[in-house]
N, C-alpha and C. Protein backbone atom coordinates (compact mmCIF):
# COMPACT_ATOMS: atom_id res chain seq x y z
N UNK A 1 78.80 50.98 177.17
CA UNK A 1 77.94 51.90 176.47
C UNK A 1 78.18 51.74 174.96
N UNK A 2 77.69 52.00 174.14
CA UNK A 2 77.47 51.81 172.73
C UNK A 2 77.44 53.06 171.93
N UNK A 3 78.14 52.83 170.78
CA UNK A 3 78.35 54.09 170.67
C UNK A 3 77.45 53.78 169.35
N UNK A 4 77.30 55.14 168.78
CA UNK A 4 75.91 55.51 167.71
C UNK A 4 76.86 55.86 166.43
N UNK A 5 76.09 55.25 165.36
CA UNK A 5 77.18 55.29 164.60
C UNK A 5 77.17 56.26 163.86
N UNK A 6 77.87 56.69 162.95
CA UNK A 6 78.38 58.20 163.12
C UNK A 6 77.98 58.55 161.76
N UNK A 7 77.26 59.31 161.74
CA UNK A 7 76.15 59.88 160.36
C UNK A 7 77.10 60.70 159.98
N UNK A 8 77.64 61.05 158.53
CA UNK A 8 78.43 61.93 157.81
C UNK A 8 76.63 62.49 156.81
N UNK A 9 77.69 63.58 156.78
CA UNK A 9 76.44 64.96 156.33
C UNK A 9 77.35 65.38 154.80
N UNK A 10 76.60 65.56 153.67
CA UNK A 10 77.57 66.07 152.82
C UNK A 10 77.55 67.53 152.80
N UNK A 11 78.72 68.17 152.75
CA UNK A 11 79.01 69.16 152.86
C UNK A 11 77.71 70.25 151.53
N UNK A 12 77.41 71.48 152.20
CA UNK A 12 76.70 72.04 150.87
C UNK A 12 77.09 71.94 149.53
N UNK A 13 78.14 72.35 149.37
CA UNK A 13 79.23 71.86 147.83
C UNK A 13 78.35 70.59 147.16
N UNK A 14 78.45 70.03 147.82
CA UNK A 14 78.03 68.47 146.94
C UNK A 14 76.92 68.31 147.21
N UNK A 15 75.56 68.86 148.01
CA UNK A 15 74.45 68.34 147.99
C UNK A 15 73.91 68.04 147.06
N UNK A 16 73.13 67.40 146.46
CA UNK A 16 71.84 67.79 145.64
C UNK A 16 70.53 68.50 145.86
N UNK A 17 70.57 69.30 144.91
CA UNK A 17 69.57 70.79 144.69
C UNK A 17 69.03 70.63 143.64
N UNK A 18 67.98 71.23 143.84
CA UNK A 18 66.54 71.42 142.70
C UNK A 18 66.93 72.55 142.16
N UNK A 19 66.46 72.88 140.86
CA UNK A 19 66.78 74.01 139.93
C UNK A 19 66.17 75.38 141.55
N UNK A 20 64.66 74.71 141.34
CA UNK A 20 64.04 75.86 142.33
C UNK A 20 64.84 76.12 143.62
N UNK A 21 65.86 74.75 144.37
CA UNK A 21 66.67 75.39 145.49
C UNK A 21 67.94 76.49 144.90
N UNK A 22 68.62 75.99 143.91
CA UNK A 22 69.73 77.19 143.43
C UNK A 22 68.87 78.40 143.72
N UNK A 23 67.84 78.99 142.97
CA UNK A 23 66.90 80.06 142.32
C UNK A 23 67.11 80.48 143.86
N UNK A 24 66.40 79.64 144.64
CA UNK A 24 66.09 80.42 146.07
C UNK A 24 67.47 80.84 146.70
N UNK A 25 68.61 80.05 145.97
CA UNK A 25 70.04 80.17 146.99
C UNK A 25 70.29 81.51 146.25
N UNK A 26 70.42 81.47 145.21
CA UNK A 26 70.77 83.04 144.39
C UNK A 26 70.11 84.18 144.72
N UNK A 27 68.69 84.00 145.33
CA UNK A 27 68.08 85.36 145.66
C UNK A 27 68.45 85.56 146.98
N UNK A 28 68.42 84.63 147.67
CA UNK A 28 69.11 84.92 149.06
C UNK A 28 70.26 85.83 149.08
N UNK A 29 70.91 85.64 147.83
CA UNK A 29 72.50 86.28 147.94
C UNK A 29 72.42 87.48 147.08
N UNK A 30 71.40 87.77 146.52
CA UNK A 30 71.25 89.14 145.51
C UNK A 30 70.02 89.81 146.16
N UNK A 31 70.08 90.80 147.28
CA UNK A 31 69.28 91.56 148.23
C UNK A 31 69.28 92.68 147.58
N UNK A 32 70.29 93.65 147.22
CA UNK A 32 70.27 94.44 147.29
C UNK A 32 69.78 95.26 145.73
N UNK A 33 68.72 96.25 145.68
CA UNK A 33 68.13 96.40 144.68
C UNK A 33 69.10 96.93 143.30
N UNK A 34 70.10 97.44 143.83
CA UNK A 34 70.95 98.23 142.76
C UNK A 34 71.45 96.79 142.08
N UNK A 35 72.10 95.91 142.98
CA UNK A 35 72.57 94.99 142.44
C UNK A 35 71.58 93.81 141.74
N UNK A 36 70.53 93.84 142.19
CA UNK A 36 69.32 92.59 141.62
C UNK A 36 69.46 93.54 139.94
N UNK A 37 68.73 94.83 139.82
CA UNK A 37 68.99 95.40 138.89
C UNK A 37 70.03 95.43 137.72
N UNK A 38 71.05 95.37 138.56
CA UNK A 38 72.51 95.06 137.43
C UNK A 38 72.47 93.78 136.95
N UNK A 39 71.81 92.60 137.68
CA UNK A 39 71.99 91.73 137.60
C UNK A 39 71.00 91.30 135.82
N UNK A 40 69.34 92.33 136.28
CA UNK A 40 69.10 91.45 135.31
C UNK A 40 68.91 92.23 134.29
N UNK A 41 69.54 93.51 134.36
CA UNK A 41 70.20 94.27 132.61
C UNK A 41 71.76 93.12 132.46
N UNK A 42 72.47 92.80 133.25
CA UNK A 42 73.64 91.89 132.77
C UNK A 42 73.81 91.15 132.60
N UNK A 43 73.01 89.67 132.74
CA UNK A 43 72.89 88.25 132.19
C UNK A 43 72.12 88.10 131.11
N UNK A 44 71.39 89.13 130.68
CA UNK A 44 71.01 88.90 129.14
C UNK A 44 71.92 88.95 128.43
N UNK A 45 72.90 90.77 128.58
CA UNK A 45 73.62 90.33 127.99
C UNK A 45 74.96 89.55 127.63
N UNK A 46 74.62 89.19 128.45
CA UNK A 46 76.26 87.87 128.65
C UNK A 46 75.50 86.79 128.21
N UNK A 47 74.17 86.41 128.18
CA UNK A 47 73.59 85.46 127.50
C UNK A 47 73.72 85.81 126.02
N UNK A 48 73.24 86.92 125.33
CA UNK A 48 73.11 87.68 123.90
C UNK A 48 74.66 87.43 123.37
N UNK A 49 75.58 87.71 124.27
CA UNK A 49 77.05 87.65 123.62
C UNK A 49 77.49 86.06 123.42
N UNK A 50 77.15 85.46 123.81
CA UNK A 50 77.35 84.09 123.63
C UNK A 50 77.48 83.33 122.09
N UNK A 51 76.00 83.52 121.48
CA UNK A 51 75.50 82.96 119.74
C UNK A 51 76.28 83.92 119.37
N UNK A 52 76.77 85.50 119.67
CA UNK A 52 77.06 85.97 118.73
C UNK A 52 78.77 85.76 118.41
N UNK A 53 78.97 85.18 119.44
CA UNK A 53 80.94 85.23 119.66
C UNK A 53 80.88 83.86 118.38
N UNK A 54 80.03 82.95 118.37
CA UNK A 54 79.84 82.31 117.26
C UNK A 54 79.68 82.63 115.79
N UNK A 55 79.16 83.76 115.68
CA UNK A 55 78.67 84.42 114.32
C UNK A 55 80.15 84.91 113.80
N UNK A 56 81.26 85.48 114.73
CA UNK A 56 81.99 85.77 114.89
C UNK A 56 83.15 84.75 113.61
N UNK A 57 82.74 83.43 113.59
CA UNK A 57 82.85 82.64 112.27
C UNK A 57 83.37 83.24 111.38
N UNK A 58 81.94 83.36 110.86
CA UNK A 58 81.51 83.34 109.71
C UNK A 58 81.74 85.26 109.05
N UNK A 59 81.34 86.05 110.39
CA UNK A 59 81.61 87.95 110.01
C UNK A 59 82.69 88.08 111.13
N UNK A 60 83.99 88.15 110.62
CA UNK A 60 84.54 88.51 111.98
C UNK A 60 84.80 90.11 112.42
N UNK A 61 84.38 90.48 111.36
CA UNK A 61 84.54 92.14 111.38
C UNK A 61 83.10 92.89 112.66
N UNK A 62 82.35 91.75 112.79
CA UNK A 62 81.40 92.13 113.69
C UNK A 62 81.77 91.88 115.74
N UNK A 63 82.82 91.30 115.33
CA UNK A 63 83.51 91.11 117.04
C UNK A 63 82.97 92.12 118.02
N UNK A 64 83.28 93.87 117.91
CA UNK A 64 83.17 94.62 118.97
C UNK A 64 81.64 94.46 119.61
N UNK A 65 80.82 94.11 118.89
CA UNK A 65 79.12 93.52 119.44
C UNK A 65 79.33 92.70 121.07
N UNK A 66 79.58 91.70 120.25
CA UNK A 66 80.12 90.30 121.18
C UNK A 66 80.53 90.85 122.72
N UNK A 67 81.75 91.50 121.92
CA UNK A 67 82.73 91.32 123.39
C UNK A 67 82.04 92.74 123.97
N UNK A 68 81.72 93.54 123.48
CA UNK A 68 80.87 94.26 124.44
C UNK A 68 80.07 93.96 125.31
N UNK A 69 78.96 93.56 124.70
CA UNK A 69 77.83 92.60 125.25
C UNK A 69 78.43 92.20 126.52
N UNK A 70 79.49 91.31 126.40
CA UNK A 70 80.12 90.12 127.27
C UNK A 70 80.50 91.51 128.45
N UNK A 71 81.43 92.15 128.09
CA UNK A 71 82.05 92.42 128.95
C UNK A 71 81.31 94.02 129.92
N UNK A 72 80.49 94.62 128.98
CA UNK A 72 79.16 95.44 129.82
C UNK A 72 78.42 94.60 130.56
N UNK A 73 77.75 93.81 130.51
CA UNK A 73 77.33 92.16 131.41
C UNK A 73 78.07 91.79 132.14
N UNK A 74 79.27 91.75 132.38
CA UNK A 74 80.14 91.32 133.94
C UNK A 74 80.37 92.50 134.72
N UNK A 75 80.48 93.90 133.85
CA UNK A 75 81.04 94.97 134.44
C UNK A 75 79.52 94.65 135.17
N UNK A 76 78.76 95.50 134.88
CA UNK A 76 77.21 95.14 135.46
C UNK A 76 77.09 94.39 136.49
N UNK A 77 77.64 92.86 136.74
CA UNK A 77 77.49 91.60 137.44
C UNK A 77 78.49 92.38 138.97
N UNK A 78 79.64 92.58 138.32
CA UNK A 78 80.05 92.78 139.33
C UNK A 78 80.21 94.30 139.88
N UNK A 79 79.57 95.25 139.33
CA UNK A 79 78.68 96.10 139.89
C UNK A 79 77.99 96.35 140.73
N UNK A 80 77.09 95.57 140.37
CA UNK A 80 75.71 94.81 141.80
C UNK A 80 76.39 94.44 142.73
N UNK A 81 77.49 93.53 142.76
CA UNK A 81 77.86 92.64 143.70
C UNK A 81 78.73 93.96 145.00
N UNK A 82 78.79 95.21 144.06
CA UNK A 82 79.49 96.21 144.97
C UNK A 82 78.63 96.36 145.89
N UNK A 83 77.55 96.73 145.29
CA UNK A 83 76.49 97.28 146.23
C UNK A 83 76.24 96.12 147.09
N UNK A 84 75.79 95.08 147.03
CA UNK A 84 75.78 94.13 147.94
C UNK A 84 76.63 93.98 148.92
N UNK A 85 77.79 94.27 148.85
CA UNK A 85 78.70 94.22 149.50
C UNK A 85 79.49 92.60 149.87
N UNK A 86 79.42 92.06 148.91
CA UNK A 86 79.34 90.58 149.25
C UNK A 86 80.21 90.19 147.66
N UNK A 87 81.18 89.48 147.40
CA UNK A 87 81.57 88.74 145.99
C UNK A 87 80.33 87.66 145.85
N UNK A 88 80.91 87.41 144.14
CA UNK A 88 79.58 86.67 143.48
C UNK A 88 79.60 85.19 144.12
N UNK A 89 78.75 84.61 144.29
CA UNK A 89 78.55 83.36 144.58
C UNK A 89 79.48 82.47 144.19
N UNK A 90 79.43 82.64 142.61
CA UNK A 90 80.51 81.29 142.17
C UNK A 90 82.01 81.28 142.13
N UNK A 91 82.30 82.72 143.31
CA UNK A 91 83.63 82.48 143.89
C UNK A 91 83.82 81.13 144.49
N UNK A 92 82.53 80.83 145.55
CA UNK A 92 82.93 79.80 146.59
C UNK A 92 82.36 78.94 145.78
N UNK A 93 81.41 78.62 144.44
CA UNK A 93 81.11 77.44 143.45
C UNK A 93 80.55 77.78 142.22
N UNK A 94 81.44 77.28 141.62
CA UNK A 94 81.38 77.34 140.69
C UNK A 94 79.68 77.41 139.64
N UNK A 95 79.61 76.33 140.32
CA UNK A 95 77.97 76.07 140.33
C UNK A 95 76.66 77.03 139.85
N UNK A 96 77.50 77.92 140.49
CA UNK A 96 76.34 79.53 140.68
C UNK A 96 76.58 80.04 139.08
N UNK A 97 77.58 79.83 138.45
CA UNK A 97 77.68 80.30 137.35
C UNK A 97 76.25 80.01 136.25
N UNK A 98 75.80 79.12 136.47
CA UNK A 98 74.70 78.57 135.69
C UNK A 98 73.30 78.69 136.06
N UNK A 99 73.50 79.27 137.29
CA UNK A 99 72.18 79.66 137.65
C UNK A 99 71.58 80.99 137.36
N UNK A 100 72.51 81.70 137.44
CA UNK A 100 71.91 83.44 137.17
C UNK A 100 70.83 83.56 135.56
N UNK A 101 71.27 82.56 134.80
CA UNK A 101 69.82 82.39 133.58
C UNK A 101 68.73 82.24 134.36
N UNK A 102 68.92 81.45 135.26
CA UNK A 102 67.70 80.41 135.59
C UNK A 102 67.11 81.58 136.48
N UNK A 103 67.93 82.36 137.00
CA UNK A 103 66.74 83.00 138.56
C UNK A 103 66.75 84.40 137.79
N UNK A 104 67.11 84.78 136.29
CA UNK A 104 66.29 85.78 135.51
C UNK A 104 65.51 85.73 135.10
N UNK A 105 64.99 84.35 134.32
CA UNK A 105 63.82 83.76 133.91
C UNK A 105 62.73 83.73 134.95
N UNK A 106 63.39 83.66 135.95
CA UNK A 106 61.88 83.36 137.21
C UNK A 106 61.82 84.74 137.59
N UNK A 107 62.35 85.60 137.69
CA UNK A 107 62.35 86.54 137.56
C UNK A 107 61.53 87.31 137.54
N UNK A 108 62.21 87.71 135.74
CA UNK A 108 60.80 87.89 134.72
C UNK A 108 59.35 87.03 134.98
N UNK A 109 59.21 86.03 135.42
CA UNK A 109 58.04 85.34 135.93
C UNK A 109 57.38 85.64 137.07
N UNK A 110 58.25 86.99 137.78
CA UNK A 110 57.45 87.10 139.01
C UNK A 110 58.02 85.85 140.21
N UNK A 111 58.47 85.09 139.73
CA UNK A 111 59.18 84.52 141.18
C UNK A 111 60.46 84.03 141.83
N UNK A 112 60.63 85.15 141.26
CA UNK A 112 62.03 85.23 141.89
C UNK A 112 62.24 87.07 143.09
């Protein structure tokens, strides 16, 4: 008998994904409305704190902005994730970290 030769599958971790498959993997995992909500008052501003931790340069007397921003935006993140009842995605990859812009923008677009 002959044996069939043996197809390896790559694990999800390493597939390759379309911006639009993350988007769909992230909404899959953000159900719950309290938490979709936290989600998208809190990646703006963890987006907003970003240029400004930069400005931070040049005025450093303006810091408490920044790290607010930053850190009301995770409290927020992982807020939602209470209600969900579930930790954030990019526990198990990292990956997910870069998507939460992307599936606010679609979002705001209505498709997400």
């Amino acid at each position: 008998m002959r044996r069939r030769p043996t197809v390896r599958i790559r694990p999800v971790e390493n597939a390759v994904r379309t911006a639009q498959d993350w988007i769909v993997l992230y909404s899959q995992t953000h159900q719950h409305p309290v938490n979709r909500m936290c989600h998208t008052i809190g990646i703006p501003l963890i987006v907003v704190s970003i240029p400004l931790f930069l400005i931070l340069i040049v005025a450093p007397a303006l810091w408490p902005l920044p790290v607010s921003l930053f850190v009301v935006g995770w409290l927020l993140q992982f807020t939602g994730h209470c209600f969900e009842g579930k930790p954030p995605e990019f526990f198990k990859d990292w990956r997910f970290l870069f998507v939460g812009l992307r599936w606010w923008v679609a979002k705001i677009r209505g498709r997400a």
